[in-house]
Protein backbone atom coordinates (compact mmCIF):
# COMPACT_ATOMS: atom_id res chain seq x y z
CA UNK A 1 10.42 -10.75 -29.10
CA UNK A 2 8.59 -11.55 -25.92
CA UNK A 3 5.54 -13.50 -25.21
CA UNK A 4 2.48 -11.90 -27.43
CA UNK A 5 -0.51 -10.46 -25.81
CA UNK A 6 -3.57 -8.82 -27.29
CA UNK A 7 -6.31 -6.74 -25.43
CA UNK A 8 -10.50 -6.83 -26.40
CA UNK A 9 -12.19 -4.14 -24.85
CA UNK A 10 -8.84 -1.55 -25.07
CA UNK A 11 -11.41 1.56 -24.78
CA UNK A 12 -12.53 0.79 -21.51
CA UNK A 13 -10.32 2.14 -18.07
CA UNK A 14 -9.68 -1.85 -17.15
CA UNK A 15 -8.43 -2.22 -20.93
CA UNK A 16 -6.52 1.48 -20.76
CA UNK A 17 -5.19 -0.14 -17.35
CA UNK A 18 -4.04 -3.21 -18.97
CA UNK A 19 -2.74 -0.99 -22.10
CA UNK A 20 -0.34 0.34 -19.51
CA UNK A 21 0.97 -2.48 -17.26
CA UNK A 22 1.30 -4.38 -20.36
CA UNK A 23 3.65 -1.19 -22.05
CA UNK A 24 5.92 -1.76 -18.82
CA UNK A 25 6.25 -5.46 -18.81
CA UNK A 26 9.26 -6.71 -19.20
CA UNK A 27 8.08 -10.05 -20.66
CA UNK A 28 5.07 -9.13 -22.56
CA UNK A 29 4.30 -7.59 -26.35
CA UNK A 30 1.18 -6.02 -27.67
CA UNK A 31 0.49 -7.31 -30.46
CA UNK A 32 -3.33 -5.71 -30.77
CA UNK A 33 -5.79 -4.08 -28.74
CA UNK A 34 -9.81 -3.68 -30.30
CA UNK A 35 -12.91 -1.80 -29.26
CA UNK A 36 -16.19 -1.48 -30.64
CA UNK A 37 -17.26 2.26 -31.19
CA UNK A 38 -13.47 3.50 -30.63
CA UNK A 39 -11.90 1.13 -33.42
CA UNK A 40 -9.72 2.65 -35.89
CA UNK A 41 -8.74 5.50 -33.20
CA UNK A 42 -5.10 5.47 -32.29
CA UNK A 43 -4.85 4.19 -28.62
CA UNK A 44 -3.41 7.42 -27.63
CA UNK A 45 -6.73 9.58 -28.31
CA UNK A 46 -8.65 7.16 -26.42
CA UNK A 47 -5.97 6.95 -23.33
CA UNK A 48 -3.61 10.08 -22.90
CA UNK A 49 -2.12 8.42 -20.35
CA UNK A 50 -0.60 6.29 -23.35
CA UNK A 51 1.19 8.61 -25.54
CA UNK A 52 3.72 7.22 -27.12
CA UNK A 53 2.45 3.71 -27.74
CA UNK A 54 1.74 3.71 -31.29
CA UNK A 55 -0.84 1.33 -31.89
CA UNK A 56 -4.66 1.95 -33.66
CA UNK A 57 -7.28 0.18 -32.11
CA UNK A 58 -8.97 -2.38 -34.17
CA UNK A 59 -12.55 -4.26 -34.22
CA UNK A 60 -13.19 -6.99 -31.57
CA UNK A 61 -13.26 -10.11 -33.76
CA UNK A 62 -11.22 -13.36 -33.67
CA UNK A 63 -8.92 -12.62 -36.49
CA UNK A 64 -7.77 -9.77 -34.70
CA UNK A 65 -6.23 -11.64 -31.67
CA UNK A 66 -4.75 -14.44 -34.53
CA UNK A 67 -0.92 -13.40 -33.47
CA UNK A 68 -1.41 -13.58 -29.70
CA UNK A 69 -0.29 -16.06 -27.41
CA UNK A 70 -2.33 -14.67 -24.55
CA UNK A 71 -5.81 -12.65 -25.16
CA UNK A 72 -7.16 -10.04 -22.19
CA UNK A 73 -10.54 -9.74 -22.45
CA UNK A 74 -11.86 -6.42 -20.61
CA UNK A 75 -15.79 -6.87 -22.47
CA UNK A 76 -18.71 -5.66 -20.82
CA UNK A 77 -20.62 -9.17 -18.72
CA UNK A 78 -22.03 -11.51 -21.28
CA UNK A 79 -19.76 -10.55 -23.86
CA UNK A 80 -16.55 -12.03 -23.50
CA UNK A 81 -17.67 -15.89 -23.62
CA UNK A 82 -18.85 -15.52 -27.52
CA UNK A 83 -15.61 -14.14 -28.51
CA UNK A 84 -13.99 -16.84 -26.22
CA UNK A 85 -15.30 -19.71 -27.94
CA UNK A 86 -14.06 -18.52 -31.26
CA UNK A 87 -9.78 -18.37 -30.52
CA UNK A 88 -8.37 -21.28 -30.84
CA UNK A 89 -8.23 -24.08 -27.68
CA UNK A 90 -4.60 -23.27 -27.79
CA UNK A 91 -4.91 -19.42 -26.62
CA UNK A 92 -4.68 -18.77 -23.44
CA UNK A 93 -7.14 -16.06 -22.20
CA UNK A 94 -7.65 -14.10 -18.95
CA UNK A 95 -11.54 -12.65 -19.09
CA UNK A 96 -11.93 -9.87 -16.97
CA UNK A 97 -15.61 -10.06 -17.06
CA UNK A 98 -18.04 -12.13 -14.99
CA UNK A 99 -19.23 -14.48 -17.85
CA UNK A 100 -16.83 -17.42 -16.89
CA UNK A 101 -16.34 -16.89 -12.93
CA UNK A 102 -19.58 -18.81 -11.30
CA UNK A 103 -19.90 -22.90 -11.09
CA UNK A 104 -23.68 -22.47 -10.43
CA UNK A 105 -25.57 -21.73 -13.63
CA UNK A 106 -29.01 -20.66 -11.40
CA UNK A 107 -27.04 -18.02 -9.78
CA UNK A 108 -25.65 -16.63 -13.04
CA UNK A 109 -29.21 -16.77 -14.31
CA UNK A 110 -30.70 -15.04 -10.85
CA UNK A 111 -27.38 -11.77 -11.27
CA UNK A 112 -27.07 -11.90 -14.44
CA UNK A 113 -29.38 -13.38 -16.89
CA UNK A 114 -28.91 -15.27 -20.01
CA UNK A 115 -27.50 -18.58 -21.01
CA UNK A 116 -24.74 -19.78 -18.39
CA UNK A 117 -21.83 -20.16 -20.41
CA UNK A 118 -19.45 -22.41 -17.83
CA UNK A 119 -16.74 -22.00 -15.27
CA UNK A 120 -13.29 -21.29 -16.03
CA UNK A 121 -10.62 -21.55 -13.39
CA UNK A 122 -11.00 -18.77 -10.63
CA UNK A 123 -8.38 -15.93 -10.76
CA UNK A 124 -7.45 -15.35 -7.22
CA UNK A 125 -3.97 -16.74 -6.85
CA UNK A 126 -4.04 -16.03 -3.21
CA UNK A 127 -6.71 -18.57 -2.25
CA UNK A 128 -5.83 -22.02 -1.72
CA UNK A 129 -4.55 -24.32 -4.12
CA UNK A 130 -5.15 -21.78 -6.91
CA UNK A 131 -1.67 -21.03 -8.10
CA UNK A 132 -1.69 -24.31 -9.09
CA UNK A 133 -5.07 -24.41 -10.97
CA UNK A 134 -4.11 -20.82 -12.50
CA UNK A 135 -0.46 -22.03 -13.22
CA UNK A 136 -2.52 -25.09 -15.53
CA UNK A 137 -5.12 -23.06 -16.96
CA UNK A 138 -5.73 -22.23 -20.44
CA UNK A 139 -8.71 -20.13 -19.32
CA UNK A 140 -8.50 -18.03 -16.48
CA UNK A 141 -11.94 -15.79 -15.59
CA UNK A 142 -10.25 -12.76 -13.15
CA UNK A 143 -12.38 -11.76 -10.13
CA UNK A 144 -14.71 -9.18 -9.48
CA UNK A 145 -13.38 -5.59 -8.06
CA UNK A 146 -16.11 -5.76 -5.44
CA UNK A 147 -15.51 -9.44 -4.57
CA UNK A 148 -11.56 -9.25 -3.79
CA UNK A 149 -11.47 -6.89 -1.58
CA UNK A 150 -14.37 -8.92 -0.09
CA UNK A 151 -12.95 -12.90 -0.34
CA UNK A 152 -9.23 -11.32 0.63
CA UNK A 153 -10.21 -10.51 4.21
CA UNK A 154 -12.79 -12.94 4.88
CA UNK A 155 -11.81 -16.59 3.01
CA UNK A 156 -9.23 -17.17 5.65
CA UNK A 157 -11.49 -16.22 8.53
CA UNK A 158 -13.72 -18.67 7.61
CA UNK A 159 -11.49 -21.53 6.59
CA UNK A 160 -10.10 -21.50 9.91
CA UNK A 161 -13.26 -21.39 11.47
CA UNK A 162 -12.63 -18.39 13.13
CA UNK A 163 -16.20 -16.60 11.85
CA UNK A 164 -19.57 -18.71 11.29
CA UNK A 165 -19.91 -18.59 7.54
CA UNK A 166 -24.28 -17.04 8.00
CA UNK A 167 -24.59 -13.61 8.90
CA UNK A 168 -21.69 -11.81 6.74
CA UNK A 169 -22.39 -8.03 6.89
CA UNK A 170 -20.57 -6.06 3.78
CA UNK A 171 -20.17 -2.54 2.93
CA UNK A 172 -17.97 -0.87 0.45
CA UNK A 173 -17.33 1.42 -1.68
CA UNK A 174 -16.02 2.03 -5.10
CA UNK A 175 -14.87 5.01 -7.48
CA UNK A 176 -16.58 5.65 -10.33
CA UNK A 177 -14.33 4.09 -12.29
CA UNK A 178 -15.82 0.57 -11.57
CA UNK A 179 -19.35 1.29 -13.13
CA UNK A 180 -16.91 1.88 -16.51
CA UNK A 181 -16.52 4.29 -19.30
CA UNK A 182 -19.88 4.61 -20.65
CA UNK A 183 -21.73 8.25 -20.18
CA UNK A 184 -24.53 8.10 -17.42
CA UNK A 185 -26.07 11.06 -15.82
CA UNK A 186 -25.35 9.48 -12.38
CA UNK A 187 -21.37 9.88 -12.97
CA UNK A 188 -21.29 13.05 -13.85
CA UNK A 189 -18.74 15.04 -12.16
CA UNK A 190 -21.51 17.61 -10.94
CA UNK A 191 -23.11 14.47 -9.58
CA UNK A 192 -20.67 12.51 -8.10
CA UNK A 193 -18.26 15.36 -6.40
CA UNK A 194 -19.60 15.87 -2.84
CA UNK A 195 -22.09 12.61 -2.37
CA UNK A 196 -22.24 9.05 -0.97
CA UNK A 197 -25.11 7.21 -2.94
CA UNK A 198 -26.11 3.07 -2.55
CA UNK A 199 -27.07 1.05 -5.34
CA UNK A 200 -28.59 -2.34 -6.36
CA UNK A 201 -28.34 -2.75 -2.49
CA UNK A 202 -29.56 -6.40 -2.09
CA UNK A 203 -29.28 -7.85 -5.54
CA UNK A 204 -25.33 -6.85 -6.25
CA UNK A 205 -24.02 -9.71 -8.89
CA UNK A 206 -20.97 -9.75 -6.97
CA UNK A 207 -22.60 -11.64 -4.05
CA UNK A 208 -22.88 -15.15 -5.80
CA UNK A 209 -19.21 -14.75 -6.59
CA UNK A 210 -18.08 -13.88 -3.03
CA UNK A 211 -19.97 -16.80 -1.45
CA UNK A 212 -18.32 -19.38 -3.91
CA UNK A 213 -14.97 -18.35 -3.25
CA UNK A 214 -14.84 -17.43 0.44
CA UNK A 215 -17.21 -20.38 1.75
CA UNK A 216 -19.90 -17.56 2.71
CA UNK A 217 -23.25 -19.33 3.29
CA UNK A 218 -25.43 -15.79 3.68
CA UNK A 219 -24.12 -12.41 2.62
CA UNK A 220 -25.96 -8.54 2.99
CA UNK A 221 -23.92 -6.65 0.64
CA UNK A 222 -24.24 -2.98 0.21
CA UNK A 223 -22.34 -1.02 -2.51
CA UNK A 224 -21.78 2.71 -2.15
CA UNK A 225 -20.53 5.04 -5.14
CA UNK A 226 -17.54 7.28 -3.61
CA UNK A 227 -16.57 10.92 -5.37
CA UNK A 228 -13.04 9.39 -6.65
CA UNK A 229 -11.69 8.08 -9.87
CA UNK A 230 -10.73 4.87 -8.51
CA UNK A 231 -10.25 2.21 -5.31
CA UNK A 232 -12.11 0.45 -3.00
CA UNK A 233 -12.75 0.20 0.94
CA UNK A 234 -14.85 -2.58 2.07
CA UNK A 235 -15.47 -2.94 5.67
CA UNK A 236 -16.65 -6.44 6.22
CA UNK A 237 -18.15 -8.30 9.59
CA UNK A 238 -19.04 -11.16 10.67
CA UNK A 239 -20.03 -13.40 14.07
CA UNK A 240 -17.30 -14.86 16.14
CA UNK A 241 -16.87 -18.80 17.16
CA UNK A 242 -14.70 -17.72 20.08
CA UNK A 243 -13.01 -15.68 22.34
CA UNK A 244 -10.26 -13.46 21.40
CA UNK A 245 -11.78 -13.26 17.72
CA UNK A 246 -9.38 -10.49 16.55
CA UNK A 247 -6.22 -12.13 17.50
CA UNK A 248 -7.50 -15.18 16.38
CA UNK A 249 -8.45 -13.47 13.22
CA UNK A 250 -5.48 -11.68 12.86
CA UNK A 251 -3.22 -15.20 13.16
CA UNK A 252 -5.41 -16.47 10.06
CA UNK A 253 -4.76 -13.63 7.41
CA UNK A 254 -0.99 -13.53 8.54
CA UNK A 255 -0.76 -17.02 8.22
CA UNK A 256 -2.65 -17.03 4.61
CA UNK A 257 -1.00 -14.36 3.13
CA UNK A 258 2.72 -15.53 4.19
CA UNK A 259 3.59 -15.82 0.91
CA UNK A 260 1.39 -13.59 -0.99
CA UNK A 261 3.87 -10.95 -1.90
CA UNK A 262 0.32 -8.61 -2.98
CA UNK A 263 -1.46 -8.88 0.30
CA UNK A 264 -0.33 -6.96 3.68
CA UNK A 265 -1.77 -6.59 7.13
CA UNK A 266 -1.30 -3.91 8.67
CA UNK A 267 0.38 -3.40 12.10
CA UNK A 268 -2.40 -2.98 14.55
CA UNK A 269 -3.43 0.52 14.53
CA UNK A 270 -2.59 1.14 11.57
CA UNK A 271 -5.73 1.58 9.12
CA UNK A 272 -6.40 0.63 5.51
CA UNK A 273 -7.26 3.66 3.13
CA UNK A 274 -7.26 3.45 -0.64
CA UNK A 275 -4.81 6.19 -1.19
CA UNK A 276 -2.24 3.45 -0.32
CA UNK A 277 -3.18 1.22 -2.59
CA UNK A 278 -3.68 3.78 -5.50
CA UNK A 279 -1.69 2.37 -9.02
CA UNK A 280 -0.72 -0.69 -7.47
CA UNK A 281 -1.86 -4.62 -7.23
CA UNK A 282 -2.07 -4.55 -3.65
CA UNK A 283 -4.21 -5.41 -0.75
CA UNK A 284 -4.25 -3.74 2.69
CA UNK A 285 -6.11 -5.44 5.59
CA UNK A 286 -6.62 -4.40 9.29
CA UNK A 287 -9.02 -6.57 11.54
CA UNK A 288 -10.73 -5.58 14.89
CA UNK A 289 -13.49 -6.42 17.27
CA UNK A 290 -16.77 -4.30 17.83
CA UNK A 291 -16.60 -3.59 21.51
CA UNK A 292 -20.42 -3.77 21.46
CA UNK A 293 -21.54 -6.37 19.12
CA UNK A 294 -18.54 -8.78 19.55
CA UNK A 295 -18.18 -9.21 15.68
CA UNK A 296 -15.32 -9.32 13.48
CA UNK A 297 -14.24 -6.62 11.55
CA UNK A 298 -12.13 -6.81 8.70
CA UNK A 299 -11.35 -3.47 6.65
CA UNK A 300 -10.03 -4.08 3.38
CA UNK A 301 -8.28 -1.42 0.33
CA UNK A 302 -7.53 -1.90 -3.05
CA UNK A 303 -7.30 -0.16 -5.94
CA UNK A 304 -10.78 -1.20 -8.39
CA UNK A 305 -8.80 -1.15 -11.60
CA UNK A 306 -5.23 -2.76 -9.69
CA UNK A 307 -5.76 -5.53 -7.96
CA UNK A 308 -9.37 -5.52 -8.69
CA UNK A 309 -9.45 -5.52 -12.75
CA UNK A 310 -5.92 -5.49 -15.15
CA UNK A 311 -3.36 -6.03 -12.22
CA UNK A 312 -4.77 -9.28 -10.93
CA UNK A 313 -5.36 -10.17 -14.85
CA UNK A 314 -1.75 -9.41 -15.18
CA UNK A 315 -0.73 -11.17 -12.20
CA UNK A 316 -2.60 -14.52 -13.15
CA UNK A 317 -1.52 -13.85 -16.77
CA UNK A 318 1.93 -14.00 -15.27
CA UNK A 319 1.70 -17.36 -13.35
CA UNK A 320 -0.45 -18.92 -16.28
CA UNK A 321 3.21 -17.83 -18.26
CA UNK A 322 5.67 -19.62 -15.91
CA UNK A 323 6.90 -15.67 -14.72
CA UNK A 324 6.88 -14.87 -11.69
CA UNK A 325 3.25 -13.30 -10.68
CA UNK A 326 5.16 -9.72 -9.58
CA UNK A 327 6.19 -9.47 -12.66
CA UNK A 328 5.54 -6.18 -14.49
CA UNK A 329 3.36 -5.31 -11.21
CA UNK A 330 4.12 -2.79 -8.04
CA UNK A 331 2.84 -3.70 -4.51
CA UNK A 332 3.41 -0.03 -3.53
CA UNK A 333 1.16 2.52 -4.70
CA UNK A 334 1.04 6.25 -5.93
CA UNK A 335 0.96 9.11 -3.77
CA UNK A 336 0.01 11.67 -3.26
């Protein structure tokens, strides 16, 4: 018997994604997955991907995760911390959602509305110190898709003071998978297939989280919906302190990522593209200099439901475990 996990929010493609890294773990167990409209459907109608694992979903309450040692939660934002505050103190729990991630309750109010329901420890094991925190955690809240790709190429930049932290120019985009499973008109196929459409450009509720955990004072982010399933490229920029800003920059991701077995920079010329990092937990990252402006550039790939939903909720999962964080993960991806 390995260590017990359970999954709220199984319907969803972060929950179907953590239905499926879990199945392959060596060190993990199952031990119940919920939904709301899907429960009492075998997993295996909802996710196809997942014949074979012969489990029924049931319905998201407490009782249901009473077995688990560890409880996902892959909720929609301002769901997850009710549900929290019901297991007991004793179960650790790795929210996927947003509802635990910010310290500052007026920015959670400003992106997201509501009552600010409190930080948990931050789930990016690659920034400083927080293999540590994550390693001593009972509650872990997992980042943002939009806001790794983002913090992994600029945090070290601006800890070494190799960018000014004002004036941080982001775009990216995302698959569809990212606005989740729901039906909307704007993700139909019909829609999607063949366009390149912005939205909440200005206001994105990723852009609190970003600043917090790369040191960011100003940030223009600009999201763009991309006709794919899944993965994100975020090209991010930002203003120089001194000459020779790409080497410079290029010496401060190599030296922060070391040791981060998830996280690669490229070999100069060689450019990130999200095919790479399709089906895996990994990072690619190429930097440059504009020739005209002088700024930074940082190009960054992940996969949106990988490293940017259930494989960095696995990963911290694993560290919060004693495992090793590789565990049960790939740093290569699919392809073609």
């Amino acid at each position: 018997m390995g260590i017990r996990v359970a999954v709220a929010g199984a319907s969803g493609y972060a929950g179907g994604e953590l239905l499926r890294l879990i199945a392959g773990h060596p060190e993990l167990d199952l031990v119940a997955a919920t939904a709301h409209s899907r429960a009492g459907a075998p997993v295996a109608a909802v996710h196809p991907q997942l014949v074979g694992l012969d489990l029924v979903l049931g319905a998201t309450e407490p009782a249901a995760f009473a077995d688990a040692d560890l409880v996902f939660l892959a909720l929609p934002h301002g769901e997850s911390a009710a549900l929290a505050a019901a297991l007991p103190a004793g179960t650790k729990v790795v929210d996927l959602g947003a509802d635990h991630r910010l310290r500052d309750a007026d920015a959670w109010t400003r992106y997201y509305g509501g009552a600010h329901a409190g930080a948990w420890t931050y789930g990016l094991p690659e920034l400083p110190g927080q293999r540590a925190a994550i390693a001593g955690a009972q509650r872990v809240a997992a980042t943002g898709c939009y806001a790794v790709a983002t913090i992994l190429a600029l945090a070290p930049l601006i800890a070494a003071g190799v960018v000014e932290p004002d004036d941080v120019v982001v775009v990216a985009a995302s698959g569809t998978s990212g606005a989740g499973r729901s039906p909307k008109v704007n993700l139909l196929g019909s829609e999607v297939m063949g366009d390149l459409s912005p939205y909440k450009v200005g206001a994105h509720q990723h852009v609190p989280e970003i600043k917090q955990a790369s040191g960011a004072a100003t940030l223009s982010f600009t999201p763009v919906l991309a006709p794919m399933p899944r993965g994100i490229l975020a090209t991010v920029t930002a203003r120089p302190t001194g000459s020779a800003p790409a080497d410079a920059a290029r010496a401060a991701l190599t030296g922060a990522y070391a040791d981060a077995p998830f996280v690669h920079v490229l070999p100069e010329g060689a450019w990130p593209h999200t095919a790479a990092t399709l089906g895996s937990n990994a990072c690619h990252l190429q930097v440059a200099t504009d020739v005209d402006s002088g700024r930074v550039i940082v190009v960054s790939a992940i996969d949106n439901l990988g490293k940017g939903a259930a494989g960095q909720a696995v990963q911290c999962a694993n560290i919060m475990l004693g495992l090793p964080e590789t565990t049960g993960l790939s740093v290569y991806g699919v392809a073609p």
